[in-house]
PDB file of N, CA and C in Angstrom:
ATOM      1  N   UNK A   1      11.327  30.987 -58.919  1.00  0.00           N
ATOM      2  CA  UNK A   1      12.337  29.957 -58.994  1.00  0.00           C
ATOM      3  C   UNK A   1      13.299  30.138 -57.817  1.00  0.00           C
ATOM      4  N   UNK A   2      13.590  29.332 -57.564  1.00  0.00           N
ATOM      5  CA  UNK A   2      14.664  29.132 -56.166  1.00  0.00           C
ATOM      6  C   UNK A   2      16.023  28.511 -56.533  1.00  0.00           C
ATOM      7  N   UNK A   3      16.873  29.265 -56.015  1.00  0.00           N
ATOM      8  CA  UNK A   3      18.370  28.983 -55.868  1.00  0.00           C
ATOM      9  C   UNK A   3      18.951  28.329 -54.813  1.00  0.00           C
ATOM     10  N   UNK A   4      19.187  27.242 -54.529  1.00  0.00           N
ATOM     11  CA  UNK A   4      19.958  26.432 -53.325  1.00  0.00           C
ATOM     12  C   UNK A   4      21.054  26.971 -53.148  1.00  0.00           C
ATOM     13  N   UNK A   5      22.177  26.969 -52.046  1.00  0.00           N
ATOM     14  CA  UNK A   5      23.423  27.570 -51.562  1.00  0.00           C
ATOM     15  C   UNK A   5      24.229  26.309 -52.436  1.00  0.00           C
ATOM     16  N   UNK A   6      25.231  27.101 -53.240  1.00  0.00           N
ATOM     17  CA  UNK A   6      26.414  26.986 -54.072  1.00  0.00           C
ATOM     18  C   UNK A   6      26.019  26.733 -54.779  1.00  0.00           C
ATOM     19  N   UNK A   7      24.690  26.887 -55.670  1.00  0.00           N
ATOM     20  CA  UNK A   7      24.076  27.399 -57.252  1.00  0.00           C
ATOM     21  C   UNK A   7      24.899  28.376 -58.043  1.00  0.00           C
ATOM     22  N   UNK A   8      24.989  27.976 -59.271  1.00  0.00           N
ATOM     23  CA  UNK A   8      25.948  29.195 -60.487  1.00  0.00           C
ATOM     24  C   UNK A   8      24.986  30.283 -60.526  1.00  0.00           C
ATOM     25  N   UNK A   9      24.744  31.414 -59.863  1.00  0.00           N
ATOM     26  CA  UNK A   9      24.331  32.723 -60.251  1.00  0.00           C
ATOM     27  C   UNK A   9      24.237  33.589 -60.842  1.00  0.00           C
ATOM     28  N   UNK A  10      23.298  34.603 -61.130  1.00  0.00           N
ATOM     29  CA  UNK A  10      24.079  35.776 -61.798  1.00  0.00           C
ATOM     30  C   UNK A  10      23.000  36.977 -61.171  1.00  0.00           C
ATOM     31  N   UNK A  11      23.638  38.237 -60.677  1.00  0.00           N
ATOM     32  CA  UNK A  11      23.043  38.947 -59.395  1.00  0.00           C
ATOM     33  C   UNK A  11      23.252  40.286 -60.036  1.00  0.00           C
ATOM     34  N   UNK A  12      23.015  41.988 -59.593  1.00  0.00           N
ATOM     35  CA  UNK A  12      22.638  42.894 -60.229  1.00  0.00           C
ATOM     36  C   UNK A  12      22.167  43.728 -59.224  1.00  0.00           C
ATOM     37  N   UNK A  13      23.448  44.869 -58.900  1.00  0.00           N
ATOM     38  CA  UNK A  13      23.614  45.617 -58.123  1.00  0.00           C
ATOM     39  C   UNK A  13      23.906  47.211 -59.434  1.00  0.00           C
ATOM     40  N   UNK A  14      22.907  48.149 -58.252  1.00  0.00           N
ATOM     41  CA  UNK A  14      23.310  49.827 -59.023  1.00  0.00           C
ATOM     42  C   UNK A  14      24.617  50.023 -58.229  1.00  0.00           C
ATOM     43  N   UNK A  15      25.760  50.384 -58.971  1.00  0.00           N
ATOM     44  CA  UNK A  15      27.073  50.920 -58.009  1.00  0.00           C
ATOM     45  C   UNK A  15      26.741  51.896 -57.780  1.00  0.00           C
ATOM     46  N   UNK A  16      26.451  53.042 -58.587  1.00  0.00           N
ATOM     47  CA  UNK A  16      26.440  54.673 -58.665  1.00  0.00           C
ATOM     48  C   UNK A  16      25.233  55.388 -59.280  1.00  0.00           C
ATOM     49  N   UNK A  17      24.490  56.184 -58.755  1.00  0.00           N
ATOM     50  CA  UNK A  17      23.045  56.395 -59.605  1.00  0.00           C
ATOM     51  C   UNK A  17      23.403  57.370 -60.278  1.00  0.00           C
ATOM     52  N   UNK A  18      22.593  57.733 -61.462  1.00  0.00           N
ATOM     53  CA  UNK A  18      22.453  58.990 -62.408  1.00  0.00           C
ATOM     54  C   UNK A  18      23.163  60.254 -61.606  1.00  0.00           C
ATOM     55  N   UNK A  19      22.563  60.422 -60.494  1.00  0.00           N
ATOM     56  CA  UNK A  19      23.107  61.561 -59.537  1.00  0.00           C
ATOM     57  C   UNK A  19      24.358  61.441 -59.238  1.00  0.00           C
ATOM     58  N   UNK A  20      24.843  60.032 -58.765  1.00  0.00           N
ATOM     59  CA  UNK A  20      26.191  60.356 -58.068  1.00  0.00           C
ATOM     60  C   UNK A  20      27.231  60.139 -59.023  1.00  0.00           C
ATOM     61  N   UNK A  21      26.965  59.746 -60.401  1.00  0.00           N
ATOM     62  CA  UNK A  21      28.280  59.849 -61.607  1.00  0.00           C
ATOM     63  C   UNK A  21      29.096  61.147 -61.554  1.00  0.00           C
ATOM     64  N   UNK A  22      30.311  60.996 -61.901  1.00  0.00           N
ATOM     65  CA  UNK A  22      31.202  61.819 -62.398  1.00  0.00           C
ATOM     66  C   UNK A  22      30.532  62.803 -63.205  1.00  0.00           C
ATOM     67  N   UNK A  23      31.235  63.840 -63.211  1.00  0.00           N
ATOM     68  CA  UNK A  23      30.815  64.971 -64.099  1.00  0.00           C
ATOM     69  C   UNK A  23      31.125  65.367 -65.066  1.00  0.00           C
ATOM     70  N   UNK A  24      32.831  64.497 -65.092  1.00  0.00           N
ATOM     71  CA  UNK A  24      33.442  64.593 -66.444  1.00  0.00           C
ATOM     72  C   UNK A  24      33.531  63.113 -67.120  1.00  0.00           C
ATOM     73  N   UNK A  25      31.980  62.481 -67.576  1.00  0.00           N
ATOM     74  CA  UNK A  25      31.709  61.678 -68.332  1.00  0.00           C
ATOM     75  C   UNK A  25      30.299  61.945 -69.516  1.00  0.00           C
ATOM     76  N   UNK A  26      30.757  61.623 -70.684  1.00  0.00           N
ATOM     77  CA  UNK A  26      29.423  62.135 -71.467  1.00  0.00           C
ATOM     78  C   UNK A  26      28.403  62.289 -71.259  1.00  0.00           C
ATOM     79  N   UNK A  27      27.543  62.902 -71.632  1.00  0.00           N
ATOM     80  CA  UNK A  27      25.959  63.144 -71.468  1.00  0.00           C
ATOM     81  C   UNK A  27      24.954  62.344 -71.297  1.00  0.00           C
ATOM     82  N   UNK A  28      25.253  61.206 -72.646  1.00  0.00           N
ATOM     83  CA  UNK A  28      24.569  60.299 -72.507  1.00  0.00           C
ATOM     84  C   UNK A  28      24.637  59.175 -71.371  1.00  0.00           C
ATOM     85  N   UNK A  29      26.164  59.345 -70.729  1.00  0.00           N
ATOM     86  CA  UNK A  29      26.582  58.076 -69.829  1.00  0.00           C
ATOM     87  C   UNK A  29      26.053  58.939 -68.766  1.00  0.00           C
ATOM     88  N   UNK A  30      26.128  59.589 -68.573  1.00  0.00           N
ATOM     89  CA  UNK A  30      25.681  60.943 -66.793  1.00  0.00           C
ATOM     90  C   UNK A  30      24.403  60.562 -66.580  1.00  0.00           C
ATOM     91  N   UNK A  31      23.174  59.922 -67.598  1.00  0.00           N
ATOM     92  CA  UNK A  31      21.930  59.807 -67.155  1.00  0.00           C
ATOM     93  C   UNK A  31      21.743  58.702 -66.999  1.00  0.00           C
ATOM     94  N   UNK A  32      22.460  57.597 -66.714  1.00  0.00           N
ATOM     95  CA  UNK A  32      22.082  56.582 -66.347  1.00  0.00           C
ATOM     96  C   UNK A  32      22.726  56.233 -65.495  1.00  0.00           C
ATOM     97  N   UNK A  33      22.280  55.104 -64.439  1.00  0.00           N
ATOM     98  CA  UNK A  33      23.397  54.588 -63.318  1.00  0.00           C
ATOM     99  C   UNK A  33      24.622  53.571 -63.727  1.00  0.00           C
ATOM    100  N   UNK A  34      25.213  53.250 -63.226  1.00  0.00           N
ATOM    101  CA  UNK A  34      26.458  52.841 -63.115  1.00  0.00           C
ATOM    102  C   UNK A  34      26.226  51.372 -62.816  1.00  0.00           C
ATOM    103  N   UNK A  35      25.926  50.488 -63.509  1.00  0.00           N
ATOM    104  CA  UNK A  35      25.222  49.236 -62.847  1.00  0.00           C
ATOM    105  C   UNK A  35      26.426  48.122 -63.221  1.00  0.00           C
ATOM    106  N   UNK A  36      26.098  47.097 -62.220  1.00  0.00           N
ATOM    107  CA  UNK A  36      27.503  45.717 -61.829  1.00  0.00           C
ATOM    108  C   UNK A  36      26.375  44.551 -62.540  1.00  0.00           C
ATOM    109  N   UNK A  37      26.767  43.658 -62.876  1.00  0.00           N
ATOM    110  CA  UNK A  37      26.352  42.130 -63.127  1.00  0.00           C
ATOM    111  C   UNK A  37      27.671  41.632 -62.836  1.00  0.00           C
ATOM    112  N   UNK A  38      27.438  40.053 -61.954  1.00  0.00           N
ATOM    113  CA  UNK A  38      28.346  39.431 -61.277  1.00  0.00           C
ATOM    114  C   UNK A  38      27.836  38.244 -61.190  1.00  0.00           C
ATOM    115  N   UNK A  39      28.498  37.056 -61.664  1.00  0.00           N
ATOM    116  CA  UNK A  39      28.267  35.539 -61.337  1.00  0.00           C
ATOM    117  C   UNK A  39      28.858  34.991 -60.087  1.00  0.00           C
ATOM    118  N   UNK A  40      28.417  34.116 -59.730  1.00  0.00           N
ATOM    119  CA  UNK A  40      29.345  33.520 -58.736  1.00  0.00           C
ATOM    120  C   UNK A  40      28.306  32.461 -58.419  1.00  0.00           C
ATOM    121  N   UNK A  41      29.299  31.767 -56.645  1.00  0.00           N
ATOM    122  CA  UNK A  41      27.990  30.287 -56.444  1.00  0.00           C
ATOM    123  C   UNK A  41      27.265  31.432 -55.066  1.00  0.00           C
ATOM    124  N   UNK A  42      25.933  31.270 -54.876  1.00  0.00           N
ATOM    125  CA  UNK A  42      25.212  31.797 -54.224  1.00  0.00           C
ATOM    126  C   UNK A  42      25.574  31.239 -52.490  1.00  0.00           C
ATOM    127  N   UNK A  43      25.271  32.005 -51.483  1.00  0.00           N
ATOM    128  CA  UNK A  43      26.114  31.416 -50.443  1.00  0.00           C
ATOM    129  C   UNK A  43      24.877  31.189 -49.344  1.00  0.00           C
ATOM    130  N   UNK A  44      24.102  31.079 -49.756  1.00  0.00           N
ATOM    131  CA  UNK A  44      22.218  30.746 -49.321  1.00  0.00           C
ATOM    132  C   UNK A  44      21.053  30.603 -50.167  1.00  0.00           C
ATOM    133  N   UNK A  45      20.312  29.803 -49.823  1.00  0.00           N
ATOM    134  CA  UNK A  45      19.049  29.789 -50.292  1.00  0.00           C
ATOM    135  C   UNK A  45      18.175  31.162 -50.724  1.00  0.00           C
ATOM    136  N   UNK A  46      17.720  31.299 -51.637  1.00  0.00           N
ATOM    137  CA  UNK A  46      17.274  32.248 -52.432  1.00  0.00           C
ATOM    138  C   UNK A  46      16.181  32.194 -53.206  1.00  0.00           C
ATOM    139  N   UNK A  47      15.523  33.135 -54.065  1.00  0.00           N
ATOM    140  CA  UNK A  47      14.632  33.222 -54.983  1.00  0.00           C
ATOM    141  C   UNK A  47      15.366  34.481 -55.485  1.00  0.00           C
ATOM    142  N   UNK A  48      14.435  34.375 -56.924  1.00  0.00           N
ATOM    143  CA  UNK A  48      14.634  35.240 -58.113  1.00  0.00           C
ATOM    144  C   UNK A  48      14.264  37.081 -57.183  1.00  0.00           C
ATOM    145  N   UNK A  49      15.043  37.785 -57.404  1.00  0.00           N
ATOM    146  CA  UNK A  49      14.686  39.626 -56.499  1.00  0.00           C
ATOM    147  C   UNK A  49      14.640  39.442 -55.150  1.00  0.00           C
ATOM    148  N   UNK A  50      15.640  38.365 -54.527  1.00  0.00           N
ATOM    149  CA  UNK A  50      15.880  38.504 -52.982  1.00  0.00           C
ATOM    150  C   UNK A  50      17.625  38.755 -53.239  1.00  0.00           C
ATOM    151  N   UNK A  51      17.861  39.874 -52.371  1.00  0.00           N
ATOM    152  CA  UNK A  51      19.261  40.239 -51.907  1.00  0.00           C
ATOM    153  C   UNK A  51      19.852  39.522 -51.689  1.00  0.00           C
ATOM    154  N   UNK A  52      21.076  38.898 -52.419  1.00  0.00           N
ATOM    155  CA  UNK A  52      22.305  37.838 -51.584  1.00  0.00           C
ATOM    156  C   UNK A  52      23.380  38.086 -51.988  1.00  0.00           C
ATOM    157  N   UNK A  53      23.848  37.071 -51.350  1.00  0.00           N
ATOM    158  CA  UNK A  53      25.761  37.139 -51.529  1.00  0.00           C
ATOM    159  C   UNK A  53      26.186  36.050 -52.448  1.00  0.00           C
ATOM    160  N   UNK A  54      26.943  36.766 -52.694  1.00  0.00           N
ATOM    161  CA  UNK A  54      27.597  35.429 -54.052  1.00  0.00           C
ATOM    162  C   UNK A  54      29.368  35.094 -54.127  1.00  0.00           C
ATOM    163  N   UNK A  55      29.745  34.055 -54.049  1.00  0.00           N
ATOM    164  CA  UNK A  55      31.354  34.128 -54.135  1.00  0.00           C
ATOM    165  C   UNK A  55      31.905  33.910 -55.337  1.00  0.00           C
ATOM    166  N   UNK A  56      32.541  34.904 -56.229  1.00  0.00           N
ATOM    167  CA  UNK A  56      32.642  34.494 -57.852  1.00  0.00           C
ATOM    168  C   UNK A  56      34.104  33.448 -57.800  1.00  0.00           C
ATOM    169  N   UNK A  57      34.410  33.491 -58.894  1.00  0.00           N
ATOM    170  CA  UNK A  57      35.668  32.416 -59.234  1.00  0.00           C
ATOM    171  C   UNK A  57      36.803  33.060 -58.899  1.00  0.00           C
ATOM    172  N   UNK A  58      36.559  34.363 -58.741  1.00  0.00           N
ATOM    173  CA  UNK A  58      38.297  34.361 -58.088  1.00  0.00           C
ATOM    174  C   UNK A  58      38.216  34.829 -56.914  1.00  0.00           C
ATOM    175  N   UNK A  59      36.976  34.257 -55.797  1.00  0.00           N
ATOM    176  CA  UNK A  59      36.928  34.421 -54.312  1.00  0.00           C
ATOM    177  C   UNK A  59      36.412  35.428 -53.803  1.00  0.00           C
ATOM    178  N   UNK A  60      36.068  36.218 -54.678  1.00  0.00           N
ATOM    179  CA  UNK A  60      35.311  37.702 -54.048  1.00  0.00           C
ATOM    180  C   UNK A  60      33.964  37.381 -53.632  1.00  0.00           C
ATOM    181  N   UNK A  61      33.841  38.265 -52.661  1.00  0.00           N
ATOM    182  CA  UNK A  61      32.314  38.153 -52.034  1.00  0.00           C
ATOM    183  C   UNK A  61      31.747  39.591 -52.826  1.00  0.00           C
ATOM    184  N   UNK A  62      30.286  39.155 -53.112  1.00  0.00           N
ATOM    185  CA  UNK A  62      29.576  40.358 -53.637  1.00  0.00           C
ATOM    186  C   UNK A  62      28.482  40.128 -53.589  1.00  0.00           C
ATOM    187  N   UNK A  63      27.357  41.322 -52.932  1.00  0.00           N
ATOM    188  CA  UNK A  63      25.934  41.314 -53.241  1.00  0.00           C
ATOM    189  C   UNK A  63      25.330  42.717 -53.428  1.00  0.00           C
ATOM    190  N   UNK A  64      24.363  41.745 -54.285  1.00  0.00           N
ATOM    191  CA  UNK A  64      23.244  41.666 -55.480  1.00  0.00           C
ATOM    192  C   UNK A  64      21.936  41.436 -55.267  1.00  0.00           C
ATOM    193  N   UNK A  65      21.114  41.557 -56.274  1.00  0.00           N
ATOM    194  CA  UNK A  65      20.046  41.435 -56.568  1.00  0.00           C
ATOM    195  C   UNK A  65      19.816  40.138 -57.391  1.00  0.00           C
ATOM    196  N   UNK A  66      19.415  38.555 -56.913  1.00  0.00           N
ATOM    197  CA  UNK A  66      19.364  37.452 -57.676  1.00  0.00           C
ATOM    198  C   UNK A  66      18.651  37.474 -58.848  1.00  0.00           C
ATOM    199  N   UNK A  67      19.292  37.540 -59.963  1.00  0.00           N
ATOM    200  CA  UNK A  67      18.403  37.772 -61.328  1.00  0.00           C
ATOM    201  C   UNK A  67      18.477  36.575 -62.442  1.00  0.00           C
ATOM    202  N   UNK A  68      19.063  35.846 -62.244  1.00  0.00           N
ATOM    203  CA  UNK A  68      19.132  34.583 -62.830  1.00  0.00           C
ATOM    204  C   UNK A  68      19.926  32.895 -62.204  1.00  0.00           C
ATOM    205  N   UNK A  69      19.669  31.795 -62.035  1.00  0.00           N
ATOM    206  CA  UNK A  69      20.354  30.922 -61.825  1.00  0.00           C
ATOM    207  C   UNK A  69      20.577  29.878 -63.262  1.00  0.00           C
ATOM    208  N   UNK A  70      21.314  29.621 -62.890  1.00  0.00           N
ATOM    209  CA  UNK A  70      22.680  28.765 -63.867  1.00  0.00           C
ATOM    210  C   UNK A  70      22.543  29.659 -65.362  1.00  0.00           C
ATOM    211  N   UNK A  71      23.166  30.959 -65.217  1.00  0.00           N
ATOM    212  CA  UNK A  71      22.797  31.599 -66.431  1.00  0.00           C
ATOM    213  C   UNK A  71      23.540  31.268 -67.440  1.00  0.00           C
ATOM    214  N   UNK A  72      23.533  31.494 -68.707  1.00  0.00           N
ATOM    215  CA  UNK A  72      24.836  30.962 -70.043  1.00  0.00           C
ATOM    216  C   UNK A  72      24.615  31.833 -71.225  1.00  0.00           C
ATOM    217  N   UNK A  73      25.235  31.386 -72.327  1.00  0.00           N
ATOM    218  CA  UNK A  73      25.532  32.955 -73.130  1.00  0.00           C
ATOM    219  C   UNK A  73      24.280  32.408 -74.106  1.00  0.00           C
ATOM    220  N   UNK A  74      23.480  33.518 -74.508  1.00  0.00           N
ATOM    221  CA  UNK A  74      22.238  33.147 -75.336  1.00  0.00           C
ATOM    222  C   UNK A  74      22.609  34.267 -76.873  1.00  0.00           C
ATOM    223  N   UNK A  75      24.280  34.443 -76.499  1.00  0.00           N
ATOM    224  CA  UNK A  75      24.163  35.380 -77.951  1.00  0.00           C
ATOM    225  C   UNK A  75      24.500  34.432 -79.125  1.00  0.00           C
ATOM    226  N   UNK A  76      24.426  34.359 -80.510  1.00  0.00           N
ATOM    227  CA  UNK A  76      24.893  34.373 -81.464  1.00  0.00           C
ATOM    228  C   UNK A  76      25.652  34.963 -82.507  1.00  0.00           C
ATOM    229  N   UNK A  77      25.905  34.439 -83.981  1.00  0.00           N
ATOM    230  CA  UNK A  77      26.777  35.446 -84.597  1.00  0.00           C
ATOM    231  C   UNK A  77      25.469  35.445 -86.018  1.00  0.00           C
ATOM    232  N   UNK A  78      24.121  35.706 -85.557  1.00  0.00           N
ATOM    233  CA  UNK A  78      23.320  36.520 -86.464  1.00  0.00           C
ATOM    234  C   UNK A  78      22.588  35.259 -87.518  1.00  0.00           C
ATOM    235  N   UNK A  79      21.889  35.798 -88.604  1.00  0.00           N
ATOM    236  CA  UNK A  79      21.082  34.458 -89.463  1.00  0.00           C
ATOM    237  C   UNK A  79      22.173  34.219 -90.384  1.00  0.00           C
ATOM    238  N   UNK A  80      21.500  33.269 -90.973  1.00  0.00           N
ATOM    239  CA  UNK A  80      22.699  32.784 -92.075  1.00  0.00           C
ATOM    240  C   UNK A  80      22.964  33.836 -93.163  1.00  0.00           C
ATOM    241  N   UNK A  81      23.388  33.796 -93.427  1.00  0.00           N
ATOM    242  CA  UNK A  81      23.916  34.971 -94.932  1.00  0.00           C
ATOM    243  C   UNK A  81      24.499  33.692 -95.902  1.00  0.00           C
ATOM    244  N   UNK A  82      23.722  33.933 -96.940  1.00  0.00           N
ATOM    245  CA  UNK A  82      24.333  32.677 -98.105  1.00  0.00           C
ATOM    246  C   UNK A  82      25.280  33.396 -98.810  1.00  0.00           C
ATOM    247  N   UNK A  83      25.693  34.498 -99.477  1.00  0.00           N
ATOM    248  CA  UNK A  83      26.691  35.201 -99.760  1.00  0.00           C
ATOM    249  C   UNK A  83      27.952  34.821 -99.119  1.00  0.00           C
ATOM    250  N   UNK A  84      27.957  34.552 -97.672  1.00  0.00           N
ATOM    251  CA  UNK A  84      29.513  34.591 -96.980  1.00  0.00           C
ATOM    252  C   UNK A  84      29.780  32.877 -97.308  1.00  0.00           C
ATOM    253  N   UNK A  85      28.953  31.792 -97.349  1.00  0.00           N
ATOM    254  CA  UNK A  85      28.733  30.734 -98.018  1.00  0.00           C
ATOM    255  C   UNK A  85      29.510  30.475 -99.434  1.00  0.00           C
ATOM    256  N   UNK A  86      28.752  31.036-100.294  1.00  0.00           N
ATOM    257  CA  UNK A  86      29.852  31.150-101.565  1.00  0.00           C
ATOM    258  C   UNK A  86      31.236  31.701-101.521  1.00  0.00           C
ATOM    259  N   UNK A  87      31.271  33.196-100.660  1.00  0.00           N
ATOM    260  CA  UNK A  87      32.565  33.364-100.828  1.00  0.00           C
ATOM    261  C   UNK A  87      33.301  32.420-100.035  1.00  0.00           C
ATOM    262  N   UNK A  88      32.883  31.587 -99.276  1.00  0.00           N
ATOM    263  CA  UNK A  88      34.115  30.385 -98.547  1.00  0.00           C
ATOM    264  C   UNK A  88      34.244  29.482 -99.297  1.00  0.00           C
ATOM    265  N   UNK A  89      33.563  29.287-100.328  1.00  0.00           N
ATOM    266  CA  UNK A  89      33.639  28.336-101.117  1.00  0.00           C
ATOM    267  C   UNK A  89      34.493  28.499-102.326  1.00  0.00           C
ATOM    268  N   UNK A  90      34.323  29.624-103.020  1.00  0.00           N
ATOM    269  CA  UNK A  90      35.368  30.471-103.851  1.00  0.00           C
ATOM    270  C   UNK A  90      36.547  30.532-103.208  1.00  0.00           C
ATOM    271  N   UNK A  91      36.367  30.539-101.727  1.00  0.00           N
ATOM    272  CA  UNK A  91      38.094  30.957-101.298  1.00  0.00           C
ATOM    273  C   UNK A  91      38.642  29.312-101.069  1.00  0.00           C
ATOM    274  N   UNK A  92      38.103  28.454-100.856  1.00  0.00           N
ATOM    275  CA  UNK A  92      38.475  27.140-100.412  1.00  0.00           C
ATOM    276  C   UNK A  92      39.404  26.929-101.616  1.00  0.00           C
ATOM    277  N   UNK A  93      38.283  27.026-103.151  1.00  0.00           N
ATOM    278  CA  UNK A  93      38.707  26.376-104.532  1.00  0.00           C
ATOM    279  C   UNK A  93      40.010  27.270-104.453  1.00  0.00           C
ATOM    280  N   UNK A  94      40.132  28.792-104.457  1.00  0.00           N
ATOM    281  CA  UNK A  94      41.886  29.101-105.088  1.00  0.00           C
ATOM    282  C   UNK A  94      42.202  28.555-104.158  1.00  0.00           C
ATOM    283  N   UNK A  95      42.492  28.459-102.612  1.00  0.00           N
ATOM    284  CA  UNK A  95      43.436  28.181-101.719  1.00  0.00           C
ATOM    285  C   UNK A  95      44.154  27.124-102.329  1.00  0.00           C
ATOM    286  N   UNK A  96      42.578  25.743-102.176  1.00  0.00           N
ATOM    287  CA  UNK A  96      43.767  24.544-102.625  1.00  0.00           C
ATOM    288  C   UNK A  96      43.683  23.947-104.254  1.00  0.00           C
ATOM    289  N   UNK A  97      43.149  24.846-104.731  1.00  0.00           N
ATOM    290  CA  UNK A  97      43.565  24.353-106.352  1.00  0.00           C
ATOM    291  C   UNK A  97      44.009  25.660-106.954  1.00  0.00           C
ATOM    292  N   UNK A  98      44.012  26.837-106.752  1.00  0.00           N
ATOM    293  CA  UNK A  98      44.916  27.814-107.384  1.00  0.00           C
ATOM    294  C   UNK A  98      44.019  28.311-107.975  1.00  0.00           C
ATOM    295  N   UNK A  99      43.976  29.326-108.583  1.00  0.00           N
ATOM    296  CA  UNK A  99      43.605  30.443-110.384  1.00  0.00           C
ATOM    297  C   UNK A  99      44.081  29.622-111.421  1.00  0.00           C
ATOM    298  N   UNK A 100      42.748  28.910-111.877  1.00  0.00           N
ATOM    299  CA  UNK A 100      42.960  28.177-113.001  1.00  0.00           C
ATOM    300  C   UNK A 100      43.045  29.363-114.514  1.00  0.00           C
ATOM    301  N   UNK A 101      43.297  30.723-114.170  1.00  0.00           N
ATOM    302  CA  UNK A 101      43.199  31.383-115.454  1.00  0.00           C
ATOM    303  C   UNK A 101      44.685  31.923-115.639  1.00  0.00           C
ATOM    304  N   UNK A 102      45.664  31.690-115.267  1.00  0.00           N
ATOM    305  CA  UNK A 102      47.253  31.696-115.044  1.00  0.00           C
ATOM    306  C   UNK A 102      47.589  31.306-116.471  1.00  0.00           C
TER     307      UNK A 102
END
C-alpha cells in the first residue's frame, strides 16, 4: 500500500535497544527496547516498511518506519455483559421513581 505526501500516518522507530536501557529500570523493562509510535502527515511518497519523515500536529518532524496509513482506534470496551444491563436498569427505576419499600 502506498502513502502520498500529507497522508495521516502512523510510523515506528526503536529509540533505545535492550542493550542501551538504563540500568536502574526493572527486569522485565531492561529486555526489551525502548520503542516510539508517532502519527503525523507523511512529507513524501511512501509504502508500507520504507523510512520517512512525518510532521505530527504540533509541528515536530520525526522519522520512522511507515507502518500504517490513515490509522484509527480499533479498541473497544469488551462484549456485552447483560448483568451491567439490569443493573442500569435497577438504577434508572430508584433514581427516578425512588424505593418503593419506604
Amino acid at each position: 500500500m502506498n502513502a502520498k505526501k500529507g497522508t495521516w500516518v502512523r510510523i515506528h522507530d526503536i529509540v533505545l535497544t535492550a542493550e542501551e536501557r538504563s540500568p536502574n529500570i526493572p527486569d522485565d523493562t531492561k529486555k526489551v527496547p525502548l520503542e516510539m509510535w508517532t502519527k503525523g502527515f507523511i512529507l513524501q511518497d511512501a509504502s508500507i516498511g520504507d523510512i520517512v519523515e512525518v510532521k505530527t500536529i504540533t509541528g515536530r518532524k520525526v522519522k520512522g518506519r511507515l507502518v500504517e496509513i490513515n490509522p484509527y482506534y480499533s479498541h473497544n470496551f469488551g462484549e456485552f455483559v447483560p448483568e451491567l444491563l439490569e443493573i442500569g436498569l435497577q438504577l434508572k427505576t430508584l433514581l427516578w421513581e425512588g424505593d418503593k419499600n419506604e
